[in-house]
Protein backbone atom coordinates (compact mmCIF):
# COMPACT_ATOMS: atom_id res chain seq x y z
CA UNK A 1 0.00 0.00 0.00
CA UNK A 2 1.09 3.44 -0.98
CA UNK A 3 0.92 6.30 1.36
CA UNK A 4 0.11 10.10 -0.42
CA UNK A 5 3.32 12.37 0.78
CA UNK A 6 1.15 15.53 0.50
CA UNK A 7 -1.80 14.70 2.35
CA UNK A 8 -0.86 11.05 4.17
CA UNK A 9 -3.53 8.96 3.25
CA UNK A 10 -3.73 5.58 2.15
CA UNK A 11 -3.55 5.78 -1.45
CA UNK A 12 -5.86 3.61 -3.90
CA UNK A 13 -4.98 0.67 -6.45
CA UNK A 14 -5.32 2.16 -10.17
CA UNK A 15 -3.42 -0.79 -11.96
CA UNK A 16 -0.71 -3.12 -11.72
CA UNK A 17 2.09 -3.60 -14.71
CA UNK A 18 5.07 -5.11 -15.40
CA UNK A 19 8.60 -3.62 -16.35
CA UNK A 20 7.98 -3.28 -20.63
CA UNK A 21 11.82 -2.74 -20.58
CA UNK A 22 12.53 -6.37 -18.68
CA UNK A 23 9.94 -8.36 -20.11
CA UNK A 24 11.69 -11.62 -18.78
CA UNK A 25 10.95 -10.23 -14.94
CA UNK A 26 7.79 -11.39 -13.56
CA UNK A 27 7.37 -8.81 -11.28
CA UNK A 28 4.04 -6.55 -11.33
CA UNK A 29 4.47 -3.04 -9.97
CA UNK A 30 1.17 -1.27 -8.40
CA UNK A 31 0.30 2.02 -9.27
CA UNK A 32 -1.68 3.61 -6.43
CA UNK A 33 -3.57 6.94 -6.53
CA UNK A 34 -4.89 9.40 -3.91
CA UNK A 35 -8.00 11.09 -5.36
CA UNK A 36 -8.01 14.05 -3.03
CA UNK A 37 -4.40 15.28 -4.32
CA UNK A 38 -4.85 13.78 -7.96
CA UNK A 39 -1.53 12.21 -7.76
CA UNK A 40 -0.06 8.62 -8.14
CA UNK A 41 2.87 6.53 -6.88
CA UNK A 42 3.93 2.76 -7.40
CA UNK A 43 3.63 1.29 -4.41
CA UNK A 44 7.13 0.07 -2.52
CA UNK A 45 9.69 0.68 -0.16
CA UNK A 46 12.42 1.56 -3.18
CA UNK A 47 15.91 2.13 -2.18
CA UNK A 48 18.33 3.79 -4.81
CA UNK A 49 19.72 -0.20 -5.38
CA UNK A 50 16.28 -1.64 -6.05
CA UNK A 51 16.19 1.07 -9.00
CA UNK A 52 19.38 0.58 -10.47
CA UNK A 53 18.20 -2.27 -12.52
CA UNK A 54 15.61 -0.66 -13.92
CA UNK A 55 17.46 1.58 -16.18
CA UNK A 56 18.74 -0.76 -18.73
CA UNK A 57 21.48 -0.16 -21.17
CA UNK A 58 19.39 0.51 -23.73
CA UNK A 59 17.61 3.62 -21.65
CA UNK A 60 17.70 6.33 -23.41
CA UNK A 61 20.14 8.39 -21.95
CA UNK A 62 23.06 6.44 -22.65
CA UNK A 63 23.02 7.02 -25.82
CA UNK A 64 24.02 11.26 -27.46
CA UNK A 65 21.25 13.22 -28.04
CA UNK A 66 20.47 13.08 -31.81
CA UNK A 67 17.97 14.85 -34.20
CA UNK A 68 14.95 12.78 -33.75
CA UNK A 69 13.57 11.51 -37.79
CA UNK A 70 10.19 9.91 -38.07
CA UNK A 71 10.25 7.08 -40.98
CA UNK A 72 7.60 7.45 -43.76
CA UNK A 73 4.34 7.53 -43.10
CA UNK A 74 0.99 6.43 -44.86
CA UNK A 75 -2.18 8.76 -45.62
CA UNK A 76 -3.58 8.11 -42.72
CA UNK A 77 -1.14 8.37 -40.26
CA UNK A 78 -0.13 11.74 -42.70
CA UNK A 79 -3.75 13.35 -41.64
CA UNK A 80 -3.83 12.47 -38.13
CA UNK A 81 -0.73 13.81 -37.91
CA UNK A 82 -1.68 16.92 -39.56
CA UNK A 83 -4.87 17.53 -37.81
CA UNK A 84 -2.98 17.24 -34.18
CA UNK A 85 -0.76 19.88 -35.50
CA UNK A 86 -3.23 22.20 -36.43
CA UNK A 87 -4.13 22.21 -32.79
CA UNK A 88 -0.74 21.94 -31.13
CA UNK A 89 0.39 25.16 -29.21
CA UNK A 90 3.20 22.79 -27.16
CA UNK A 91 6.21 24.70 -26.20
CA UNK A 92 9.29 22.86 -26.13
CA UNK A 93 12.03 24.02 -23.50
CA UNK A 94 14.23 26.89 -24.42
CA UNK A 95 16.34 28.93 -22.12
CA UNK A 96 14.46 32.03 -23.28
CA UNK A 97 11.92 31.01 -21.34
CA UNK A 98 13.99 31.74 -18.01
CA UNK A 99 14.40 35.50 -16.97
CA UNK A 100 18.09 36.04 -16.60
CA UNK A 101 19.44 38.18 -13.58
CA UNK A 102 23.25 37.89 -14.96
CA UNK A 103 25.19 38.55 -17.99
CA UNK A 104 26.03 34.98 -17.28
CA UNK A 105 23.93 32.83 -15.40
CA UNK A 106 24.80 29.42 -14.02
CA UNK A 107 22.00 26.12 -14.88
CA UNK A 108 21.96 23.39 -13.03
CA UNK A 109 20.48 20.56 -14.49
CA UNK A 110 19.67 17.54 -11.92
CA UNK A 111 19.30 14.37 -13.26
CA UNK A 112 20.52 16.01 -17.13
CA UNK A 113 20.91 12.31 -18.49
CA UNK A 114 23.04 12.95 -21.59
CA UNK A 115 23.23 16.64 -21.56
CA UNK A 116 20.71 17.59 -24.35
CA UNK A 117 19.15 20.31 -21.75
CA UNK A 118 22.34 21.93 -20.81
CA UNK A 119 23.81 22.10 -24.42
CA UNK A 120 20.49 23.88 -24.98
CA UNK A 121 20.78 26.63 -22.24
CA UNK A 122 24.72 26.60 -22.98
CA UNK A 123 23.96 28.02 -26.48
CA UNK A 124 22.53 30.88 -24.88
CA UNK A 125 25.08 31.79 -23.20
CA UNK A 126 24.65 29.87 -19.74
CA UNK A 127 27.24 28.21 -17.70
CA UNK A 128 25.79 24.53 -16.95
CA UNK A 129 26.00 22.00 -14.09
CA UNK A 130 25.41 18.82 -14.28
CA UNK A 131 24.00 16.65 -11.64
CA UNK A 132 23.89 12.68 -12.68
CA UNK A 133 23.59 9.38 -10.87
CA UNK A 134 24.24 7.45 -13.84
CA UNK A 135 27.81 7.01 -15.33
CA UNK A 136 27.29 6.25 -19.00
CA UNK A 137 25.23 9.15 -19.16
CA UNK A 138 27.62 11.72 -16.86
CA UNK A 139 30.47 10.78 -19.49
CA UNK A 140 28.26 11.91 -22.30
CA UNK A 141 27.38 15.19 -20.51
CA UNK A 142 30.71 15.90 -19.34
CA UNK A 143 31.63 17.62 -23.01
CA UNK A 144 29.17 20.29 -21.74
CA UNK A 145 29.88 21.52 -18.42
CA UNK A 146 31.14 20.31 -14.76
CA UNK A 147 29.36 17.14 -13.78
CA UNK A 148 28.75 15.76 -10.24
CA UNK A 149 27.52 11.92 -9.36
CA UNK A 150 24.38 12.32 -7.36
CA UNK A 151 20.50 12.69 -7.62
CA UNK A 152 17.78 14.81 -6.99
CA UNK A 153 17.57 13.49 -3.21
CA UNK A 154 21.12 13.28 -2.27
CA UNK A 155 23.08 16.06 -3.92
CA UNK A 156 27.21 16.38 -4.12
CA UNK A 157 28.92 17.46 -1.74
CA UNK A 158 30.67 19.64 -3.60
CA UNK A 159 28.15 22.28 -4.83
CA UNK A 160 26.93 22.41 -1.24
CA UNK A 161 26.01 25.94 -0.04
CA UNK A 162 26.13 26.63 -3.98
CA UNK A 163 23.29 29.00 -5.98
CA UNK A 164 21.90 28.69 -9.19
CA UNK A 165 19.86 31.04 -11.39
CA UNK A 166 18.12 28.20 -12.98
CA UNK A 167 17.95 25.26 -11.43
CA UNK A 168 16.44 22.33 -13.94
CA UNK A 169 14.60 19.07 -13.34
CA UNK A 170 13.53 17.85 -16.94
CA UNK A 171 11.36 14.71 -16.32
CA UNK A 172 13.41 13.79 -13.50
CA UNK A 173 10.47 14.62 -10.21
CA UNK A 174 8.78 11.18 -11.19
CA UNK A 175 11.75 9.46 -11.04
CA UNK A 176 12.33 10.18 -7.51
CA UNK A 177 12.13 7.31 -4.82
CA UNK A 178 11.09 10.96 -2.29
CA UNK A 179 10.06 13.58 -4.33
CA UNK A 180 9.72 15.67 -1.05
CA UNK A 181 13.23 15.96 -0.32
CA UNK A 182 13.82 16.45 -4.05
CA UNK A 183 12.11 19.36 -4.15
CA UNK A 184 13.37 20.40 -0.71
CA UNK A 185 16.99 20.56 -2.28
CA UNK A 186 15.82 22.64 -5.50
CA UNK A 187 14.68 25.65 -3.60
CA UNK A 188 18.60 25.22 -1.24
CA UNK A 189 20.52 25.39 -4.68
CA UNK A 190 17.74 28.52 -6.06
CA UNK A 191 19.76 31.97 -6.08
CA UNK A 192 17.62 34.80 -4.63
CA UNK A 193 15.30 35.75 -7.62
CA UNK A 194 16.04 32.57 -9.15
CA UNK A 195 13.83 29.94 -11.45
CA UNK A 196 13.14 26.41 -10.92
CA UNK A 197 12.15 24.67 -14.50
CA UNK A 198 9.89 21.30 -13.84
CA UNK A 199 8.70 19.17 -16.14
CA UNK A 200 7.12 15.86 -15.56
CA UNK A 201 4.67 13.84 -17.49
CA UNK A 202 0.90 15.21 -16.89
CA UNK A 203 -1.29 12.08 -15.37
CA UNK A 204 -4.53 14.10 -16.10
CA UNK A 205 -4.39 13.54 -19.87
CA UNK A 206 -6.41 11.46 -21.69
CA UNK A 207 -3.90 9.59 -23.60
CA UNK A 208 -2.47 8.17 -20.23
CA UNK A 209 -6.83 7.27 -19.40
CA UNK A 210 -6.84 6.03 -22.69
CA UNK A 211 -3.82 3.56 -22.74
CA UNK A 212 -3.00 3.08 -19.01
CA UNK A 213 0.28 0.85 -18.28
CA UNK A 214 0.91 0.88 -21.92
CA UNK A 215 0.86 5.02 -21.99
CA UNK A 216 4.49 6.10 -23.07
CA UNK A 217 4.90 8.55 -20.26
CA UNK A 218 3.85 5.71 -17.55
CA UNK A 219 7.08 4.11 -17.76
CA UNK A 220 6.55 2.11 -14.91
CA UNK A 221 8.45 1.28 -12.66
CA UNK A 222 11.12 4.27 -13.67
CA UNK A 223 8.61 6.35 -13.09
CA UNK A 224 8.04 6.00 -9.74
CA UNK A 225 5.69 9.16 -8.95
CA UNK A 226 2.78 10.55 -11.15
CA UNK A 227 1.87 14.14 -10.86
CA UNK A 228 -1.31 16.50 -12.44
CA UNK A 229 -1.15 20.25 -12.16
CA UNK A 230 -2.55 20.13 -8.72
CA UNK A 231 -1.11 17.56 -7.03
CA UNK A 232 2.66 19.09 -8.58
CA UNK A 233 1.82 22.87 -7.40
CA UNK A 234 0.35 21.50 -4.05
CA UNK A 235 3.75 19.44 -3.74
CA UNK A 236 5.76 22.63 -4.71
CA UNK A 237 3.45 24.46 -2.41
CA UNK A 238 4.66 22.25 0.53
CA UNK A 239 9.15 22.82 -0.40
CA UNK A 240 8.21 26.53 -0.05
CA UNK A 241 7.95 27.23 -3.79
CA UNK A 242 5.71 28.98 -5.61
CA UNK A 243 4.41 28.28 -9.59
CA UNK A 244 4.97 31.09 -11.38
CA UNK A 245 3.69 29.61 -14.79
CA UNK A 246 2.26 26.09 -15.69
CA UNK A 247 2.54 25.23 -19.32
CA UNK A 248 1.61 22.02 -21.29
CA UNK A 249 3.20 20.80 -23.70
CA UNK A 250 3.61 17.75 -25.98
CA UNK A 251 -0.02 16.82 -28.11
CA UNK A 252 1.50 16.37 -31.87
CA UNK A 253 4.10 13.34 -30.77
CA UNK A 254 1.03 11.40 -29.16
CA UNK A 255 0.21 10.51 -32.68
CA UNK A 256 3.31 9.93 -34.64
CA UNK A 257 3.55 6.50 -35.60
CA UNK A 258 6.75 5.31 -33.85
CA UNK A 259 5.38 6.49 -30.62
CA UNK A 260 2.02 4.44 -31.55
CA UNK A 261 4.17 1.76 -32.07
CA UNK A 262 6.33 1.74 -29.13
CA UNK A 263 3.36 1.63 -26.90
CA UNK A 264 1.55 -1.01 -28.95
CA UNK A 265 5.06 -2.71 -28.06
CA UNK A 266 4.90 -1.98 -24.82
CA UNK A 267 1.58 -3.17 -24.44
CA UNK A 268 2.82 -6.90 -25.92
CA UNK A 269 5.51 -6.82 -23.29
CA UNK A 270 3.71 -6.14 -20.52
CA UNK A 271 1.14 -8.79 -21.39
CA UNK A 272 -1.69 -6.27 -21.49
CA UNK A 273 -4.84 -7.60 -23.18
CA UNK A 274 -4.49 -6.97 -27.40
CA UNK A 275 -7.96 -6.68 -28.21
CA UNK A 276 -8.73 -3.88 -30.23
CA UNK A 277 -7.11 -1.34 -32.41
CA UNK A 278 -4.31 0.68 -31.67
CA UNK A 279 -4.79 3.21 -34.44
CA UNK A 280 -8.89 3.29 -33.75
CA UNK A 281 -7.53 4.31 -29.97
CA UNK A 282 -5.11 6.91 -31.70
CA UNK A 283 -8.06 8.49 -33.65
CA UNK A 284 -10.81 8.43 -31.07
CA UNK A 285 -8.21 10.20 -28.57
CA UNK A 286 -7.64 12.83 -31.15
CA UNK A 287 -11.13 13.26 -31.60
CA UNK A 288 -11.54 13.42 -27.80
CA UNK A 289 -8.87 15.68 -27.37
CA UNK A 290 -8.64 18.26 -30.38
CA UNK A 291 -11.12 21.00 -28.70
CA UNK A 292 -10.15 19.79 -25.36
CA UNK A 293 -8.50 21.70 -22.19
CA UNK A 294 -5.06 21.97 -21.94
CA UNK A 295 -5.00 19.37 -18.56
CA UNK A 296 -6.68 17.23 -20.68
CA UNK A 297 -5.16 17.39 -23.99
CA UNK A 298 -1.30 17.46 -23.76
CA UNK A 299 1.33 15.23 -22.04
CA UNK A 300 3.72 17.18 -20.16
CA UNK A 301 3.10 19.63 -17.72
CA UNK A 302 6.17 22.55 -17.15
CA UNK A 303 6.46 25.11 -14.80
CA UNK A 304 8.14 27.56 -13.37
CA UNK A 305 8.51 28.05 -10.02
CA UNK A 306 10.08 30.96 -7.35
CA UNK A 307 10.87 31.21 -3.72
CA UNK A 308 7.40 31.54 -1.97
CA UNK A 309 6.89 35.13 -1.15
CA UNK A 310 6.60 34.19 2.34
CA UNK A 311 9.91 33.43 1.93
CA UNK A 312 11.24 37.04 0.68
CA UNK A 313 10.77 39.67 3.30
């Protein structure tokens, strides 16, 4: 049984799943949910050795960030591709999007995988941090700026007493075995005027109602905690942070063929009942999305966040 870490309640059984990424474990993983806080968490003591595993060699960060290509694509897959365009206002991360305070600010980037978000705000003329548990992927970031072993929960020793202008956790919060001291530890590294950049998969879409375990963003068991808008400001809320500005992004990729595909794969892995169509799913959810809220409609939830003002005299 799962225990909410914002309100402390006995948390209910959504679904259970196996790992899509070790098919040959048998283990199912429980995803609990606490309807109060609209937020979800797989149920288990984890220590940062029961995780290890998880992240295979094949996980995506081990590899250098490349340009992504989509293969050909019929007539069909063409228009619903299309039509979820038409409607897309997504926003993909760009340092831009951070107010800068210095000539030239410092990032750091906890959990920054391979080091595609720091060569990003390094282009604009940030200095970059790097904070990584895993090795394969530190030695790929390393080409961008100074990188430290260590994680969201237990952070290096030495950047300690350290302060960032933009401190960056890029689908990294539902990853975290205690998302409370994670978030604890963002606002000690935040400079004074200072902006924390979240992003975490949004658990209030319909595309993770629609395909459940199978959902791309689910992920289970690396992703350990699932947020919504709420449950993440009410969780910010709590670290002494405030949201400054929630936007959602990611609608068009929902219905690109290879990430149809990979969760149809994911679904065979996992042992999850076939019956039915994938691409019927793919067209009723864009029909049940296009005119849809924004909660609702895209994948990813981002915000920004600031020392609460409670917190500034």
């Amino acid at each position: 049984m799962a225990i909410c870490f914002l309100c402390g309640t006995a948390m209910v059984p959504r679904f259970k799943t196996r790992d899509h990424l070790r098919p040959n474990v048998s283990t199912e993983y429980s995803l609990e949910w606490c309807a109060d806080c609209d937020f979800g968490s797989v149920a288990g003591d984890f220590s940062s050795s029961d995780v290890t595993p998880f992240y295979t060699e094949d996980y995506y960060t081990h590899t250098a960030p490349i340009q992504a290509t989509q293969p050909s694509m019929r007539l069909t897959d063409r228009l619903r591709v299309h039509l979820a365009w038409r409607t897309d206002r997504g926003v993909d991360l760009c340092a831009s999007q951070a107010p800068r305070s210095k000539a030239t600010p410092v990032l750091c980037d906890v959990g920054c995988g391979n080091g595609h978000a720091m060569s990003l705000f390094k282009q604009s003329g940030y200095d970059a941090v790097g904070i990584e548990p895993d090795p394969v992927a530190r030695t790929l970031a390393a080409r961008i700026g100074d990188l430290f072993d260590g994680t969201a929960e237990v952070l290096p020793s030495a950047i300690e007493g350290r302060k960032f202008q933009v401190v960056l956790l890029s689908h990294v919060l539902e990853h975290c075995i205690d998302p409370a001291t994670a978030l604890c530890n963002v606002k000690q590294l935040l400079a004074p005027g200072g902006t924390a950049i979240l992003e975490v998969p949004n658990n209030a879409a319909h595309g993770f109602n629609t395909y459940g375990p199978a959902w791309f963003f689910a992920d289970i068991p690396r992703h350990l905690q699932f947020f919504t808008e709420a449950s993440l400001r009410k969780a910010l809320s709590r670290a002494g942070l405030r949201v400054a500005s929630a936007i959602y992004t990611g609608y068009t990729r929902q219905f690109l063929p290879g990430w149809l595909t990979a969760q149809e794969q994911i679904r065979g892995l996992t042992g999850q009942d076939r019956n039915g169509s994938w691409n019927g799913n793919a067209w009723t959810l864009l029909a049940k999305t296009a005119a849809a809220p924004a909660p609702r409609k895209y994948d990813s939830i981002r915000v920004h966040a600031v020392h609460s003002v409670a917190e500034n005299p």
